[in-house]
N, C-alpha and C. Protein backbone atom coordinates (compact mmCIF):
# COMPACT_ATOMS: atom_id res chain seq x y z
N UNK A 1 -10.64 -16.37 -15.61
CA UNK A 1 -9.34 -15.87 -15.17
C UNK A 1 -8.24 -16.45 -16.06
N UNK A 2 -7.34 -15.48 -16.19
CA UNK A 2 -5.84 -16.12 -16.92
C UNK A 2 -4.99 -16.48 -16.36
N UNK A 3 -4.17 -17.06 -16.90
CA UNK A 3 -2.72 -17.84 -16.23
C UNK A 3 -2.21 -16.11 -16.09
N UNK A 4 -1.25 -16.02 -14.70
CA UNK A 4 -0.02 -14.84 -14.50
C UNK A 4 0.69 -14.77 -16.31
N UNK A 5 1.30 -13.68 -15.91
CA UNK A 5 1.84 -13.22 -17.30
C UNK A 5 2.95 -12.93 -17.02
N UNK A 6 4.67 -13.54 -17.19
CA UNK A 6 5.87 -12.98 -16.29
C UNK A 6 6.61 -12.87 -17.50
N UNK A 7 7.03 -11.50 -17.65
CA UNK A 7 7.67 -10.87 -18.34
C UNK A 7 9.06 -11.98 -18.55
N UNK A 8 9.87 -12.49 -19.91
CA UNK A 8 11.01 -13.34 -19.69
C UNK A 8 11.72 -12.56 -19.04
N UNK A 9 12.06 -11.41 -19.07
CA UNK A 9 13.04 -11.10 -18.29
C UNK A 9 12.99 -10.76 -17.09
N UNK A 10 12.02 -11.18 -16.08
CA UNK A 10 11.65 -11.27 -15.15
C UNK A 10 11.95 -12.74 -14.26
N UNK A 11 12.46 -12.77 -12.77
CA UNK A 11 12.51 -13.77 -12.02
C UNK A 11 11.63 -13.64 -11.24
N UNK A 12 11.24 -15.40 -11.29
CA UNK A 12 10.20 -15.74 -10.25
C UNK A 12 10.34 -16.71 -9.56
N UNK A 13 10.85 -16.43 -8.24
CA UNK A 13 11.63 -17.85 -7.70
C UNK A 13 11.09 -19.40 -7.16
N UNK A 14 11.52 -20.27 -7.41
CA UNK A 14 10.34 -21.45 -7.22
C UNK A 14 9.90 -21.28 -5.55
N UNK A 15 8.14 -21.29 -5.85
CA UNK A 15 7.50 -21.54 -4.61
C UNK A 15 7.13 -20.63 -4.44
N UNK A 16 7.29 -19.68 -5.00
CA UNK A 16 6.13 -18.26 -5.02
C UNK A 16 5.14 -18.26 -5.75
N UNK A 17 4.25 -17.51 -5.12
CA UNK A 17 2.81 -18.05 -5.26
C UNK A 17 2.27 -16.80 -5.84
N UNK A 18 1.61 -17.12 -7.16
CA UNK A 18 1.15 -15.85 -7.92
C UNK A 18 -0.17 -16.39 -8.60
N UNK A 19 -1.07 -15.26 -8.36
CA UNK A 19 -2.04 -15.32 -8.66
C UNK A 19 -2.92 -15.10 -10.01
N UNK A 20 -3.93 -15.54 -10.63
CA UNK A 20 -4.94 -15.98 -11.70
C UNK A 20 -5.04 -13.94 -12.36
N UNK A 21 -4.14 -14.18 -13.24
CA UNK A 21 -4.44 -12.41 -14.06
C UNK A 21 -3.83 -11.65 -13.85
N UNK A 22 -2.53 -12.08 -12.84
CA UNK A 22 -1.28 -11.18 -12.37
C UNK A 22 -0.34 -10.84 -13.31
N UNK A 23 0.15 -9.26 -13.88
CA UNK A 23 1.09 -9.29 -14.84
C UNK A 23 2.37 -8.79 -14.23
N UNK A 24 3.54 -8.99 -14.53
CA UNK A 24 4.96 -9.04 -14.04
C UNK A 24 5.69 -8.60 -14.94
N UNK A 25 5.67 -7.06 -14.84
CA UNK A 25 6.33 -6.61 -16.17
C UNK A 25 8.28 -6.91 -16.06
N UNK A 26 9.33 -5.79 -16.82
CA UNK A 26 10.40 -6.18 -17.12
C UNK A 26 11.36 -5.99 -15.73
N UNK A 27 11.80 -6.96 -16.02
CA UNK A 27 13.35 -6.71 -14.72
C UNK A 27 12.26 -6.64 -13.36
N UNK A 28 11.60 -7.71 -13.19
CA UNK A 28 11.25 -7.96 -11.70
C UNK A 28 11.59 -9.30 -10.85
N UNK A 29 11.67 -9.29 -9.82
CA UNK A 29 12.02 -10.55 -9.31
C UNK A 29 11.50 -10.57 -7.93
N UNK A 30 10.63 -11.50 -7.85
CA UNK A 30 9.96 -12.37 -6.53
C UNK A 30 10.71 -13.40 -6.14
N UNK A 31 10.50 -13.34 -4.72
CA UNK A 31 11.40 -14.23 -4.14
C UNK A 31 10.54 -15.63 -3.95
N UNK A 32 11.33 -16.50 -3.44
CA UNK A 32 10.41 -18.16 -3.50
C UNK A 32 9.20 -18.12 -2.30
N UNK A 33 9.23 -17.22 -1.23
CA UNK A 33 8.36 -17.09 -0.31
C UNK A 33 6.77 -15.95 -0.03
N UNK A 34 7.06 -15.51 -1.31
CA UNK A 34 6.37 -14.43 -1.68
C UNK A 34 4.85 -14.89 -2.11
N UNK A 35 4.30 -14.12 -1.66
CA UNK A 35 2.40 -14.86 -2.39
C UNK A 35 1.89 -13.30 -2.50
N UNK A 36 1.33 -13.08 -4.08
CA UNK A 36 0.85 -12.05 -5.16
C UNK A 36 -0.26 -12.76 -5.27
N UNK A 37 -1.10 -11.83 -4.91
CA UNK A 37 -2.71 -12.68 -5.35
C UNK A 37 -3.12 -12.04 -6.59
N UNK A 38 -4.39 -12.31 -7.38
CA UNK A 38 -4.88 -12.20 -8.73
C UNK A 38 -5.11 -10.74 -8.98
N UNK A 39 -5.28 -10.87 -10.08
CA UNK A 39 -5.10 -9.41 -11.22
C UNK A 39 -4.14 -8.37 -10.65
N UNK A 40 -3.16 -8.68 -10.21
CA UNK A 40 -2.24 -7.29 -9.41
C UNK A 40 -1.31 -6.98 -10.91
N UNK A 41 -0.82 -6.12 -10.89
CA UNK A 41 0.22 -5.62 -11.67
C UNK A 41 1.78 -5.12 -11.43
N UNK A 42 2.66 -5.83 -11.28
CA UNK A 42 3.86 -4.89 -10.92
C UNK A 42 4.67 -4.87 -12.28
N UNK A 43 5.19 -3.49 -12.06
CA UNK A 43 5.67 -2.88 -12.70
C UNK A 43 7.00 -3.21 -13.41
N UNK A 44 7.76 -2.42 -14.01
CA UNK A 44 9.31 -2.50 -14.33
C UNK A 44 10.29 -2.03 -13.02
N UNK A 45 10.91 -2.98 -12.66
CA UNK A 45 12.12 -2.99 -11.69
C UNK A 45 11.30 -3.40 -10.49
N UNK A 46 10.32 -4.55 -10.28
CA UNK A 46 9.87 -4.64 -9.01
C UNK A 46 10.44 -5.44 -8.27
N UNK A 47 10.65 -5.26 -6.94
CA UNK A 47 11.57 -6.65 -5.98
C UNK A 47 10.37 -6.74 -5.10
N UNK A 48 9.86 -8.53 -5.21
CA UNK A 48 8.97 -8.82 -3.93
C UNK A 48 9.48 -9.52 -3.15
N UNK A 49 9.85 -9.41 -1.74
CA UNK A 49 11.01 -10.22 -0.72
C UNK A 49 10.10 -11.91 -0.46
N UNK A 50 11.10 -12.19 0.15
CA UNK A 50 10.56 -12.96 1.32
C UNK A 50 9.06 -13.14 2.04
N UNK A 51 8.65 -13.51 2.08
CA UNK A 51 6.98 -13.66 3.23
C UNK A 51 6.39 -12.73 2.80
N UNK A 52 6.21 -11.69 2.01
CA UNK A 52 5.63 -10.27 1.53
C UNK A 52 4.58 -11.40 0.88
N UNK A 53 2.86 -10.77 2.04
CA UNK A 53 2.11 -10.98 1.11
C UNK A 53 1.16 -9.81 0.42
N UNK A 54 0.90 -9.90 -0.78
CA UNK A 54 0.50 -9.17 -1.45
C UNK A 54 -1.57 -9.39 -2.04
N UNK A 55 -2.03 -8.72 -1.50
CA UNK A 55 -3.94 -9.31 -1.57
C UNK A 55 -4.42 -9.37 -3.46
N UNK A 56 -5.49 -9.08 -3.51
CA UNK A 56 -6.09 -8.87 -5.04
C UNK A 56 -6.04 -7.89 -5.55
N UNK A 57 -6.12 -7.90 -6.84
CA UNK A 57 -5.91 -6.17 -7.65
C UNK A 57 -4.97 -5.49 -7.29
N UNK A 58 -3.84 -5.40 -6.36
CA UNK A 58 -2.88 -4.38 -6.15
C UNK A 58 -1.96 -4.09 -7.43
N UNK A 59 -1.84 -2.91 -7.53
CA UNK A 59 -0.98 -2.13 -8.76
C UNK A 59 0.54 -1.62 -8.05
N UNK A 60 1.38 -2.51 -8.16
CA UNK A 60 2.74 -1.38 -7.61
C UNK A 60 3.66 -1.01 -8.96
N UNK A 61 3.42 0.23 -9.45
CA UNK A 61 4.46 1.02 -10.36
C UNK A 61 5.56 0.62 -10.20
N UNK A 62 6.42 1.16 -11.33
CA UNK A 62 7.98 1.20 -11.41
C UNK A 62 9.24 1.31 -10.32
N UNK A 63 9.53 0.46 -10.34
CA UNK A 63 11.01 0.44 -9.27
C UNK A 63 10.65 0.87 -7.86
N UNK A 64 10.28 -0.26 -7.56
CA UNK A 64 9.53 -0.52 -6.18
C UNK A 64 10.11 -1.51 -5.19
N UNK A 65 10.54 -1.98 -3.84
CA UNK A 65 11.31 -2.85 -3.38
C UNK A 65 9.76 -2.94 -2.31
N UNK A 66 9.73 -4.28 -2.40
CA UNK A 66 8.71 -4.38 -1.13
C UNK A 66 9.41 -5.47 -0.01
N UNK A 67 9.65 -5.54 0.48
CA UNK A 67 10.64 -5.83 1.42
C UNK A 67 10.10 -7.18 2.80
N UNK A 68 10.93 -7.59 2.69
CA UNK A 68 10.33 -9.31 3.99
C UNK A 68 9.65 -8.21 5.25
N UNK A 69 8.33 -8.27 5.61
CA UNK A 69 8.10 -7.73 6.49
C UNK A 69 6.59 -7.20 6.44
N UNK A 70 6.20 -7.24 4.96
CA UNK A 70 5.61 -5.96 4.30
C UNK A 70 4.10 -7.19 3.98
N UNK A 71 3.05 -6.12 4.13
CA UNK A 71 1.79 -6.92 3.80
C UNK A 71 1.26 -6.06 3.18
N UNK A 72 0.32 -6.33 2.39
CA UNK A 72 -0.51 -5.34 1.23
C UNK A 72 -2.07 -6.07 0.99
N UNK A 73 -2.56 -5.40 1.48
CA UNK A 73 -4.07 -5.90 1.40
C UNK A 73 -4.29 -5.48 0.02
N UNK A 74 -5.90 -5.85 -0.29
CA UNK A 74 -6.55 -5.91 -1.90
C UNK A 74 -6.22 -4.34 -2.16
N UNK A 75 -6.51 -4.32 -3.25
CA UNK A 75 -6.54 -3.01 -4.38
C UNK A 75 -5.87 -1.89 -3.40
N UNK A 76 -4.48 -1.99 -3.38
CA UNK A 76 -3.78 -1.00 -2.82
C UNK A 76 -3.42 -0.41 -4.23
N UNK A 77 -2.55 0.76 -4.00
CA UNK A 77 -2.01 1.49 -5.42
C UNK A 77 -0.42 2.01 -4.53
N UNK A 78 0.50 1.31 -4.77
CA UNK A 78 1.77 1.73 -4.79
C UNK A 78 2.30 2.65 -5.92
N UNK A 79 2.84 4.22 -5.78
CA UNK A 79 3.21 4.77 -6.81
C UNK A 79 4.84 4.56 -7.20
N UNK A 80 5.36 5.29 -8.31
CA UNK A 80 6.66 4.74 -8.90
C UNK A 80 7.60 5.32 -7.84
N UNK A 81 8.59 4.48 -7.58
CA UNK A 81 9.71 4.57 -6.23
C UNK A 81 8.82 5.13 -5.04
N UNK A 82 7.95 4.21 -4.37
CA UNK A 82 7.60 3.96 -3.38
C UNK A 82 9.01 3.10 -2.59
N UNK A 83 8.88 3.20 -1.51
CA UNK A 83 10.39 2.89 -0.69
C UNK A 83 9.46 2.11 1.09
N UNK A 84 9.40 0.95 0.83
CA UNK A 84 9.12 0.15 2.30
C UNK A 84 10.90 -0.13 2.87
N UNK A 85 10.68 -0.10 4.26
CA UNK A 85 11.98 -0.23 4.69
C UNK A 85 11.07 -1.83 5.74
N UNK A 86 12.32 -2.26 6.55
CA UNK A 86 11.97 -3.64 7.14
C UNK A 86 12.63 -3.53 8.63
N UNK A 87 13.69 -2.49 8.70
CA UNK A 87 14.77 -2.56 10.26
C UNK A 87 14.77 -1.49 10.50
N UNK A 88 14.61 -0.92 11.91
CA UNK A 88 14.40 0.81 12.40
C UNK A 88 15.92 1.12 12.30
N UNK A 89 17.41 0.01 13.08
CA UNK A 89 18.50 0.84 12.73
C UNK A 89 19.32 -0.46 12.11
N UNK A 90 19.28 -0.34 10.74
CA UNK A 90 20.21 -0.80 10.19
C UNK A 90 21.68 -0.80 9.83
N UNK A 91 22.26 -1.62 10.38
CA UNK A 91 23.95 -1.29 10.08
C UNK A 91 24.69 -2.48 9.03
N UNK A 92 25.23 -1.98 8.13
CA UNK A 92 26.05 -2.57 7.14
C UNK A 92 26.37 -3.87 7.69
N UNK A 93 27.25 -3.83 8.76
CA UNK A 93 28.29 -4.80 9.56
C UNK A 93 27.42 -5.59 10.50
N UNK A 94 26.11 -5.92 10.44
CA UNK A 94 25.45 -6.32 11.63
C UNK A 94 24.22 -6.91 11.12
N UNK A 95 23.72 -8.33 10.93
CA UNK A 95 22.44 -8.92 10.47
C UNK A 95 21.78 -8.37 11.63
N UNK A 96 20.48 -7.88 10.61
CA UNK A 96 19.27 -7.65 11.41
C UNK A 96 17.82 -8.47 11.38
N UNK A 97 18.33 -9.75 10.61
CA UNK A 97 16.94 -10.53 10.09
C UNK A 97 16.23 -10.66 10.65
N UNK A 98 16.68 -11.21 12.12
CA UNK A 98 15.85 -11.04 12.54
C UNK A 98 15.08 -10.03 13.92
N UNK A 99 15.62 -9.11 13.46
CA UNK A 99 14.89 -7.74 13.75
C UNK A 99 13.64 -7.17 12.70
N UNK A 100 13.12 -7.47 11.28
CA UNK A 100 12.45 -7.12 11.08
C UNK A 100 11.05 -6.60 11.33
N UNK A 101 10.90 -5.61 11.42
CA UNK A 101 9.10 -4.85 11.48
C UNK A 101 8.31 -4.50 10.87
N UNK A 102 7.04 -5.39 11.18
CA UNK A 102 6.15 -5.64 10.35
C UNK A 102 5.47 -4.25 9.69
N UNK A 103 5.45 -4.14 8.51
CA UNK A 103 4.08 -2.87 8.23
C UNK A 103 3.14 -3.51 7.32
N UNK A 104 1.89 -2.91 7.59
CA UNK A 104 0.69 -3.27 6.88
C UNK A 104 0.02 -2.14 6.34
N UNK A 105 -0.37 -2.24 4.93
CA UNK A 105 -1.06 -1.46 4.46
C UNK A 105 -2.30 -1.80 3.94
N UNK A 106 -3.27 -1.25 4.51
CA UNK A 106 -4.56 -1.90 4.59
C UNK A 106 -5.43 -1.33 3.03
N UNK A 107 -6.16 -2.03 3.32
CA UNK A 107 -7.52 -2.38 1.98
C UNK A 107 -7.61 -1.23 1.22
N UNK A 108 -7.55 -0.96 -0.08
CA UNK A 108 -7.86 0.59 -1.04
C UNK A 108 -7.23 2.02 -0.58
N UNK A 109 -5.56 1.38 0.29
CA UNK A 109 -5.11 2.68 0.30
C UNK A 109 -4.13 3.33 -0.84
N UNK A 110 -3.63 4.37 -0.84
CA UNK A 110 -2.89 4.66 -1.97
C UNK A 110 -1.32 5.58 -1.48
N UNK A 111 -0.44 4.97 -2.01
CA UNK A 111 0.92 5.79 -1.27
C UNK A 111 1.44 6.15 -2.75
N UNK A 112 2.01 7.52 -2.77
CA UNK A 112 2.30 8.34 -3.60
C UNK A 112 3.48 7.82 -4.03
N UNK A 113 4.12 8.47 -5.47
CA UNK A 113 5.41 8.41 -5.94
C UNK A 113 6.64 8.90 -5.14
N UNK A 114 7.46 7.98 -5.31
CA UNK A 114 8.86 8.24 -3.66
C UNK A 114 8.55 8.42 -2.34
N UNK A 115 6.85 7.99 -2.17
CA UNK A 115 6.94 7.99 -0.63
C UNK A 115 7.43 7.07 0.10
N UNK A 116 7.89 7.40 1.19
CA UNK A 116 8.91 6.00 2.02
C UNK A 116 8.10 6.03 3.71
N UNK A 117 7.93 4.98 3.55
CA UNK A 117 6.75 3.97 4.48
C UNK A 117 8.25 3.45 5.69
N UNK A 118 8.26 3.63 6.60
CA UNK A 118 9.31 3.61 7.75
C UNK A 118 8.50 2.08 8.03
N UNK A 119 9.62 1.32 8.50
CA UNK A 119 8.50 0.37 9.32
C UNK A 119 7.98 0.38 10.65
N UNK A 120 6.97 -0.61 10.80
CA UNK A 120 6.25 -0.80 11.73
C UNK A 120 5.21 0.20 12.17
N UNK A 121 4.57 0.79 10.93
CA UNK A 121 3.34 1.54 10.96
C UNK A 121 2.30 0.68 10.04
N UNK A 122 0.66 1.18 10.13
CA UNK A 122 -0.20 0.69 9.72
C UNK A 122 -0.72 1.78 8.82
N UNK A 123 -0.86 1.56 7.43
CA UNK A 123 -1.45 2.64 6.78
C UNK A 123 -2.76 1.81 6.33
N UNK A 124 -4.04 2.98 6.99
CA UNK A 124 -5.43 2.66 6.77
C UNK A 124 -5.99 2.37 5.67
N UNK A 125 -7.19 2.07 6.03
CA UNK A 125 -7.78 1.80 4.70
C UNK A 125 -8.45 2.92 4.05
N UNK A 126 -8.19 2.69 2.49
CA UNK A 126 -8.57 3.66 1.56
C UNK A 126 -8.02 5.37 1.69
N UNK A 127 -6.98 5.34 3.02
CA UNK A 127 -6.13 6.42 2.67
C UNK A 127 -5.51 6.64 1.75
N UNK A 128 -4.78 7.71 1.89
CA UNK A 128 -4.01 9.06 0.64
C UNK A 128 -2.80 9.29 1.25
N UNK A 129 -1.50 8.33 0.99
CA UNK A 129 -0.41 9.03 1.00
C UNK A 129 0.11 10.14 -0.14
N UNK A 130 0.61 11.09 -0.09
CA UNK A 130 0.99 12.08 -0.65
C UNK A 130 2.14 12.01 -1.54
N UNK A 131 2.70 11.90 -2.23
CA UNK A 131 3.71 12.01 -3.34
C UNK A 131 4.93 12.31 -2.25
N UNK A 132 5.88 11.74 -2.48
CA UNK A 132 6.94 12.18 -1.64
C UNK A 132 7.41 12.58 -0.07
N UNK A 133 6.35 11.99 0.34
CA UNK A 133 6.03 12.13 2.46
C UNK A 133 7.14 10.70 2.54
N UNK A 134 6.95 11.08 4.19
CA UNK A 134 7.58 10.15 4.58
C UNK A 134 7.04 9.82 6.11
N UNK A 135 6.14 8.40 5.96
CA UNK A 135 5.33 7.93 7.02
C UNK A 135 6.17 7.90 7.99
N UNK A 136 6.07 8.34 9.30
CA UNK A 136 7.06 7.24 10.42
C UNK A 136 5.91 6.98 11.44
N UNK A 137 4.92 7.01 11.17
CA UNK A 137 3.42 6.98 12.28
C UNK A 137 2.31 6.31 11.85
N UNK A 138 1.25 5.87 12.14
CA UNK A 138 0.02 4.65 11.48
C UNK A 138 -0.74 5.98 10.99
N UNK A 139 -0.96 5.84 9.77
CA UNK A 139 -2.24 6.47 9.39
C UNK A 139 -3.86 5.85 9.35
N UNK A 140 -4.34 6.60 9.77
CA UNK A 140 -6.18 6.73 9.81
C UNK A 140 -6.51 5.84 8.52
N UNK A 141 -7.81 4.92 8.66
CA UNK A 141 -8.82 5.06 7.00
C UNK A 141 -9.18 6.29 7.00
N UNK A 142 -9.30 6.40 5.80
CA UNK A 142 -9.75 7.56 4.53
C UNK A 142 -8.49 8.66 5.60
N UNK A 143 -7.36 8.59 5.69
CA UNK A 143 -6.80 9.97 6.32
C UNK A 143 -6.03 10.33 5.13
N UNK A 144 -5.76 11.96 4.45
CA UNK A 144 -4.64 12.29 3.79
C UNK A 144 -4.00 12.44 4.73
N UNK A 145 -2.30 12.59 4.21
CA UNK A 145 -0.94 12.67 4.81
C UNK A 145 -0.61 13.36 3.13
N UNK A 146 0.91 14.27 3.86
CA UNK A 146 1.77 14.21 3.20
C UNK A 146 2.61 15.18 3.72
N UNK A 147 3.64 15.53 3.65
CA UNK A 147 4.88 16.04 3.63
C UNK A 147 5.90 15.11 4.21
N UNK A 148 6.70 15.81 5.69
CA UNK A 148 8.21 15.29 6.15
C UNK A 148 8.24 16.26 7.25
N UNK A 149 7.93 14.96 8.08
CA UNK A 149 7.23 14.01 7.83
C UNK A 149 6.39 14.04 7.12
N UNK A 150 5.70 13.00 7.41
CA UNK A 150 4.23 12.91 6.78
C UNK A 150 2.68 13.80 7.87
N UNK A 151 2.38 14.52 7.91
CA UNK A 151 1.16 14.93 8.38
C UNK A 151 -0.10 15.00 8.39
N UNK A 152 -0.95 14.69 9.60
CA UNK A 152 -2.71 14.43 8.78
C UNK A 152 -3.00 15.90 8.12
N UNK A 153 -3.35 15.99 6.77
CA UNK A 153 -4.01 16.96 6.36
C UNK A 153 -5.58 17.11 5.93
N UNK A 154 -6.27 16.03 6.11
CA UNK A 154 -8.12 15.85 6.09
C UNK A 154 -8.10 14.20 5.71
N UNK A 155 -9.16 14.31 4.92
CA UNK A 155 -10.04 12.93 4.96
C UNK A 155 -10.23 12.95 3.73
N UNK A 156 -10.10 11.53 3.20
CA UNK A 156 -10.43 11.38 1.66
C UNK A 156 -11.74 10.51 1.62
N UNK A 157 -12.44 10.38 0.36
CA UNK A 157 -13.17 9.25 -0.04
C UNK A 157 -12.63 8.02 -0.24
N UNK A 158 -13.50 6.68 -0.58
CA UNK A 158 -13.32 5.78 -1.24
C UNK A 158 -12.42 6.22 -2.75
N UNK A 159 -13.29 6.93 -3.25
CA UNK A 159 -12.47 7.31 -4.68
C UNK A 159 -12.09 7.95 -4.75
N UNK A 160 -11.06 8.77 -3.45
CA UNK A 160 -10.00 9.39 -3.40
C UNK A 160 -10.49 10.60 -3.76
N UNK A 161 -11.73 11.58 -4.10
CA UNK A 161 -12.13 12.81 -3.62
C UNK A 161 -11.89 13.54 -2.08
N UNK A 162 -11.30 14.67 -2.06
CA UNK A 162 -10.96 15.01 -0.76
C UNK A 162 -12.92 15.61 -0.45
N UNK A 163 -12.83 15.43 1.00
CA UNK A 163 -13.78 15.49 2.45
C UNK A 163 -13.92 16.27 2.67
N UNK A 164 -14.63 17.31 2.88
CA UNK A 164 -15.32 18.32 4.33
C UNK A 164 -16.32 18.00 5.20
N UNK A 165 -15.68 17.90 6.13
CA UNK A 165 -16.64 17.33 7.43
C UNK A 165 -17.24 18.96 7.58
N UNK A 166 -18.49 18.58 8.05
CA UNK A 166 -19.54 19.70 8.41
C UNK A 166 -19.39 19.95 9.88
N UNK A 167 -19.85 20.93 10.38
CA UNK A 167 -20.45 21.15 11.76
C UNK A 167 -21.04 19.87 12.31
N UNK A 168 -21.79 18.85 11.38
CA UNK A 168 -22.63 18.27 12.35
C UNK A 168 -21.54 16.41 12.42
N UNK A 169 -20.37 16.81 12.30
CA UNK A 169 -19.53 16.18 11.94
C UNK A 169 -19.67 14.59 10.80
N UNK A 170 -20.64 15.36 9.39
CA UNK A 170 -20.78 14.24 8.74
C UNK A 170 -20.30 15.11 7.76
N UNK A 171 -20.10 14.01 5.96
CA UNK A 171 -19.51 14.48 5.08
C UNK A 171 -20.35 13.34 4.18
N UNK A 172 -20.40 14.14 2.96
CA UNK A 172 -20.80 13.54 1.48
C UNK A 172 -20.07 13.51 0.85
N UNK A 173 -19.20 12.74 0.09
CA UNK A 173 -18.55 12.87 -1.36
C UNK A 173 -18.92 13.50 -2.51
N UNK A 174 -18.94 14.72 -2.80
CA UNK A 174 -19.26 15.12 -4.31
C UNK A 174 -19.19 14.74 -5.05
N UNK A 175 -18.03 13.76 -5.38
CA UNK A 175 -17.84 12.81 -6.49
C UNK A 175 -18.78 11.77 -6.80
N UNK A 176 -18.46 10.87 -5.77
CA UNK A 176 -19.53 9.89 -5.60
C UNK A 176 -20.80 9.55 -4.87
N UNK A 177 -20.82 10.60 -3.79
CA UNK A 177 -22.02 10.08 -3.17
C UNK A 177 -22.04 9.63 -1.80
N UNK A 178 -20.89 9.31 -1.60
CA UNK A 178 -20.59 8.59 -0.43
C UNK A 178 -20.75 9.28 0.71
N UNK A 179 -21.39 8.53 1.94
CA UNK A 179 -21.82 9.30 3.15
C UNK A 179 -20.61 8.72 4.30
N UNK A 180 -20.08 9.51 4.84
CA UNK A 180 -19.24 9.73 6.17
C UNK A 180 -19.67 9.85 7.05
N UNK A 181 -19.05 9.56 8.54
CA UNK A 181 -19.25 10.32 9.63
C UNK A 181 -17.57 10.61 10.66
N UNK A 182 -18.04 11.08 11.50
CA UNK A 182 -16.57 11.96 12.33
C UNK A 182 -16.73 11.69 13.52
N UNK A 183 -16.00 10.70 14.52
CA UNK A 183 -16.41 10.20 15.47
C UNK A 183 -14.85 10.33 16.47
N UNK A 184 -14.58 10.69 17.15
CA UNK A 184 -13.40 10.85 17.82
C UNK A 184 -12.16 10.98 17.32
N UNK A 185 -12.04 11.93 16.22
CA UNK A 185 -11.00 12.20 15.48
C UNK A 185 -10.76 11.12 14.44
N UNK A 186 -11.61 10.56 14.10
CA UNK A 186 -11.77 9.10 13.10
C UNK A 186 -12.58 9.93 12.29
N UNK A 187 -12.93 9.02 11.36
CA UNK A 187 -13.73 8.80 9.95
C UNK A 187 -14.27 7.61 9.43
N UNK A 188 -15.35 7.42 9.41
CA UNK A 188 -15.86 6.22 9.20
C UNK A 188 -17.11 6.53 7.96
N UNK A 189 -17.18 5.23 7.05
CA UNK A 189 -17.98 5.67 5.99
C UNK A 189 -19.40 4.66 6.63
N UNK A 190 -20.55 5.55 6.06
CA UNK A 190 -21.91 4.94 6.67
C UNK A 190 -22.49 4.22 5.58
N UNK A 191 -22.59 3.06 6.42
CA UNK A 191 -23.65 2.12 5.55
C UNK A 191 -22.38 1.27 4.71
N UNK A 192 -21.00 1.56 5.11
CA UNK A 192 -19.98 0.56 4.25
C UNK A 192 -20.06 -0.40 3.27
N UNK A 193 -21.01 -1.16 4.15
CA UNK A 193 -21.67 -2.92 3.62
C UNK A 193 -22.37 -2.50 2.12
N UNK A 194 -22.96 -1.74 2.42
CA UNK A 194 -24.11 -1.51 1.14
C UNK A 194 -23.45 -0.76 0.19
N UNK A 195 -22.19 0.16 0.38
CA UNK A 195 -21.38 0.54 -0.84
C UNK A 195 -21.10 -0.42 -2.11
């Protein structure tokens, strides 16, 4: 593993905690409470707040604000102007610090370019946010979403191949291989462990 890589023109405030292969491209700034775990990548114009922790491998693109509130499990994929918010009604004239709400975005999901993540939802694992939706509800593992709101529109893979559940409510990945099943309006992948 390598030492982090922080762009000079990048701030990194003392006591933030960054991880073994992490690169920090131009005009970003982490705050002193912030923990980025190894090989992640953020982009040009990234802001990481306060307590935002961030897992392994995560990629967040260009001009991104991740905000005190916000958790990011391993190998997420944030796209460019992704938008986390932290307070349901924010007013200019009125601290809300501590009103913040928590959102979590769980293990190998992926949120599209300008999608905006409302807080205090849970986006699943290895879901598909859509380019430009706008979450205000928890999404499913493996669920697509997208519009405006945001809406369930099927089931993705691990590697992000879209799903057809069968009659006998199971699904294969064409891409990869991967075996599904369909269990009370869920999706669950079979044999997980052994993937």
């Amino acid at each position: 593993m390598t030492k982090p890589q922080i762009h000079e023109s990048s701030y990194v405030d003392e006591g933030a905690e960054i991880g073994q292969g992490t690169r920090i491209w131009h005009y970003c700034h982490v705050m002193g409470a912030a923990r980025i775990g190894r090989e992640c990548t953020l982009g040009q114009g990234v802001f990481v707040g306060d307590g935002v922790l961030i897992g392994d491998g995560v990629k967040i693109e260009n001009h991104v604000s991740v905000f005190s509130g916000v958790t990011i499990e391993d190998e997420v994929f944030v796209g460019p102007s992704a938008t986390f918010t932290n307070v349901l009604t924010p007013r200019s004239a009125l601290s809300r610090r501590d009103e913040f709400v928590p959102t979590l975005v769980k293990r190998g999901a992926s949120l599209g370019a300008n999608a905006t993540i409302v807080c205090g939802v849970t986006i699943g694992r290895y879901s598909l946010v859509g380019a430009g939706a706008v979450v205000t509800r928890d999404v499913a593992d493996y669920a697509l979403v997208y519009g405006v709101p945001a809406e369930h529109r099927g089931w993705v893979c691990r590697c992000g191949a879209r799903l057809s559940i069968g009659h006998d409510d199971q699904a294969s990945c064409d891409s990869c291989g991967r075996k599904f099943a369909s269990e009370g309006g869920l999706v669950a992948e079979i044999d997980e462990d052994l993937a």
